[in-house]
Protein backbone atom coordinates (compact mmCIF):
# COMPACT_ATOMS: atom_id res chain seq x y z
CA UNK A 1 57.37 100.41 43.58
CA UNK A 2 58.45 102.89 40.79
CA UNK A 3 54.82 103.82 39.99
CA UNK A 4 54.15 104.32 43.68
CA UNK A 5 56.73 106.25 43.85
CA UNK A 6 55.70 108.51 40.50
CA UNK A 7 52.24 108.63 41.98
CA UNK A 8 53.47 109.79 45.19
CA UNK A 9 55.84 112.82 43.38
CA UNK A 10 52.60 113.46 41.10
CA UNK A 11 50.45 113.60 43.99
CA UNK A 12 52.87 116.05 45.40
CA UNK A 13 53.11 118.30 42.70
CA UNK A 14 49.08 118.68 42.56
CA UNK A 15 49.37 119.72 45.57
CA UNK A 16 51.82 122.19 45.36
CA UNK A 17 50.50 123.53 42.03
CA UNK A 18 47.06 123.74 43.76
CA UNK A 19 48.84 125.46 47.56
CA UNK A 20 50.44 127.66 44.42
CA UNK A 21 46.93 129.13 43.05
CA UNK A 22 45.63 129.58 46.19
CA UNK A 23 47.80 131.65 47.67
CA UNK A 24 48.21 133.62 44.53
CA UNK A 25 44.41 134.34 43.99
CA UNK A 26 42.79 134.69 41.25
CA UNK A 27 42.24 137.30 38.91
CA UNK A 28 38.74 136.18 37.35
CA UNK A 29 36.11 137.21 38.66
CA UNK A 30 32.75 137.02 37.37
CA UNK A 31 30.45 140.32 36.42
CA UNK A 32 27.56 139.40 39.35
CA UNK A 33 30.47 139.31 41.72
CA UNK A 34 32.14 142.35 40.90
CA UNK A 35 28.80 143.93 41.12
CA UNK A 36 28.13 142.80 44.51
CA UNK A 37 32.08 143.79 45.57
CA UNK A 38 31.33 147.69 44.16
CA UNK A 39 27.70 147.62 45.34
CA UNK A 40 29.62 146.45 49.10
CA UNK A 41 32.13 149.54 48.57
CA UNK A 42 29.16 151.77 48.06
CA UNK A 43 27.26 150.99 50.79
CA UNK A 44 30.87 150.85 53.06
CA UNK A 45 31.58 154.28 52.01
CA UNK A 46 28.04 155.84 52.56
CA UNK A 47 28.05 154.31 56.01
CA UNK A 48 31.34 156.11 56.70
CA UNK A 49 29.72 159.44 55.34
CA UNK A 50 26.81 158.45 57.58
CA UNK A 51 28.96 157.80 60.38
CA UNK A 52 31.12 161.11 60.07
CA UNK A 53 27.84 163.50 59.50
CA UNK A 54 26.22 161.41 62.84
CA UNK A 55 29.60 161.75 65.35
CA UNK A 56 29.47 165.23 64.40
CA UNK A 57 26.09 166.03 64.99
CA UNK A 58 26.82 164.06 67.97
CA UNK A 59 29.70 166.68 69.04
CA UNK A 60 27.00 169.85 68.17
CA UNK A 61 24.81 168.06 70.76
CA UNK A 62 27.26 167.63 73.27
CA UNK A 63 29.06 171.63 72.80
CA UNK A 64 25.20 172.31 73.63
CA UNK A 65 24.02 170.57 76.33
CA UNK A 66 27.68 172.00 77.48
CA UNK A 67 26.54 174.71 77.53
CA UNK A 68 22.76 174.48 78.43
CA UNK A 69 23.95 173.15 81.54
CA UNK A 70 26.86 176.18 81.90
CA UNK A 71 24.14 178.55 81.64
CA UNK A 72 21.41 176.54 83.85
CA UNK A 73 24.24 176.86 86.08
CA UNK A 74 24.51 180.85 85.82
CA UNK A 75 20.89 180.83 86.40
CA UNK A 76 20.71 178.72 89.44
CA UNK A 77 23.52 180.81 90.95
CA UNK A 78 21.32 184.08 89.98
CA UNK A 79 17.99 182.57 91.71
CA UNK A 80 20.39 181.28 94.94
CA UNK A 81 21.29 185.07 95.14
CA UNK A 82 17.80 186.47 94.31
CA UNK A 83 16.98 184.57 97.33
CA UNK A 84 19.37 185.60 99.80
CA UNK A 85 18.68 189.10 98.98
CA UNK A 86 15.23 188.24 99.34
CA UNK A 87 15.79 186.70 102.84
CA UNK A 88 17.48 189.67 103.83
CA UNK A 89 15.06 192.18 102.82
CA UNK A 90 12.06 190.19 104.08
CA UNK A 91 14.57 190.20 107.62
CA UNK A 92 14.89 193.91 107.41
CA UNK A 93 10.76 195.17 106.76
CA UNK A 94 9.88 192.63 109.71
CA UNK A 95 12.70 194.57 111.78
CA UNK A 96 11.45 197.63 110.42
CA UNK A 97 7.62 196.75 110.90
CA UNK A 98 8.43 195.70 114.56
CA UNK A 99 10.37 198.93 115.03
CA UNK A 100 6.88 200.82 113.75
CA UNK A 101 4.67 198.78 116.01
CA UNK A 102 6.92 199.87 119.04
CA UNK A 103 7.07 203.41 118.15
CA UNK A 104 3.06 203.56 117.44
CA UNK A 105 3.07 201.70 120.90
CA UNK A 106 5.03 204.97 122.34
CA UNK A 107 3.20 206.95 120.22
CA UNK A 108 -0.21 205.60 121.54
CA UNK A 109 0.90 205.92 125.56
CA UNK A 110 2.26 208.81 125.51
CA UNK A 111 -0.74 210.23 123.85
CA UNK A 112 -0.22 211.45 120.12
CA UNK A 113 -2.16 210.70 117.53
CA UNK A 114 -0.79 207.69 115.45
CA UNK A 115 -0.04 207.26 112.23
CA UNK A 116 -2.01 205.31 109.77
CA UNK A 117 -1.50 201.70 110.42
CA UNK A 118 -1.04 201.34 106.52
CA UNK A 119 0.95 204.21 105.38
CA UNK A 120 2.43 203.55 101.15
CA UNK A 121 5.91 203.42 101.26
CA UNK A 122 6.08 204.68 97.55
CA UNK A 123 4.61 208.57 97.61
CA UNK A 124 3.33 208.72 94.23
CA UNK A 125 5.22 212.26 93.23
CA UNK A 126 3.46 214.76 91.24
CA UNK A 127 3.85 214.94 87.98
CA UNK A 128 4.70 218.46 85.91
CA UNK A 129 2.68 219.30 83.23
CA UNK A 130 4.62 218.46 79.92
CA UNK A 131 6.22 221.14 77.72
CA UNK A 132 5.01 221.45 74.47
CA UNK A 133 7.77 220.84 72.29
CA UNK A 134 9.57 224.43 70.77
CA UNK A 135 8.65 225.34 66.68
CA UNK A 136 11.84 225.42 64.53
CA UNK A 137 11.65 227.84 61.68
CA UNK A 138 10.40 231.25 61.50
């Protein structure tokens, strides 16, 4: 019974020796290992680096499409406008053009001589002769 007993408190202390170096670690470790560890570290912090230059090239991006689309925005609100004025201008000549076909309609019954159905709107103006530019000196 004693040596059960001594095998049992020898058993125990193996295993608490052992539970002991485990949780203590160890501070060997061989040269391939601590190769791979630093080779690990490397490649960790070149991802990071990686990671940072891509996330901020990301953000460039994303201040530009910001604002691509602010200015696409600008644009459509110029063409929307371009457009109404357009609307309204092509509303006015037909007004205008009716109001010429009634008045060479007058024109016609009550005699007169019409004017030309396709009269330019833009008079091309003379032009003056240019002045020859005035000698300095004597």
């Amino acid at each position: 019974m004693r040596k059960e007993a001594i095998g049992m408190g020898l058993r125990s202390g193996v295993v608490i020796v052992v539970a002991l170096i485990g949780l203590s670690g160890c501070d060997y470790w061989p040269p391939a290992l601590q190769a791979q560890i630093e080779q690990l570290r490397t490649d960790a912090q070149t991802a990071v680096t990686e990671k940072a230059k891509v996330e901020a090239k990301l953000n460039e991006t994303i201040k530009l499409l910001n604002e691509t689309t602010k200015l696409k925005d600008e644009l459509q609100a110029r063409v929307d406008e371009f457009a109404r004025l357009h609307r309204e201008q092509a509303a006015k000549l037909a007004s205008l053009e009716k109001d010429l076909a009634a008045e060479r309609q007058k024109m016609a019954k009550s005699g007169k001589k019409a004017a030309p159905a396709k009269a330019s709107a833009k008079a091309s103006p003379k032009k003056k002769p240019a002045k020859a530019p005035a000698k300095k000196g004597a």
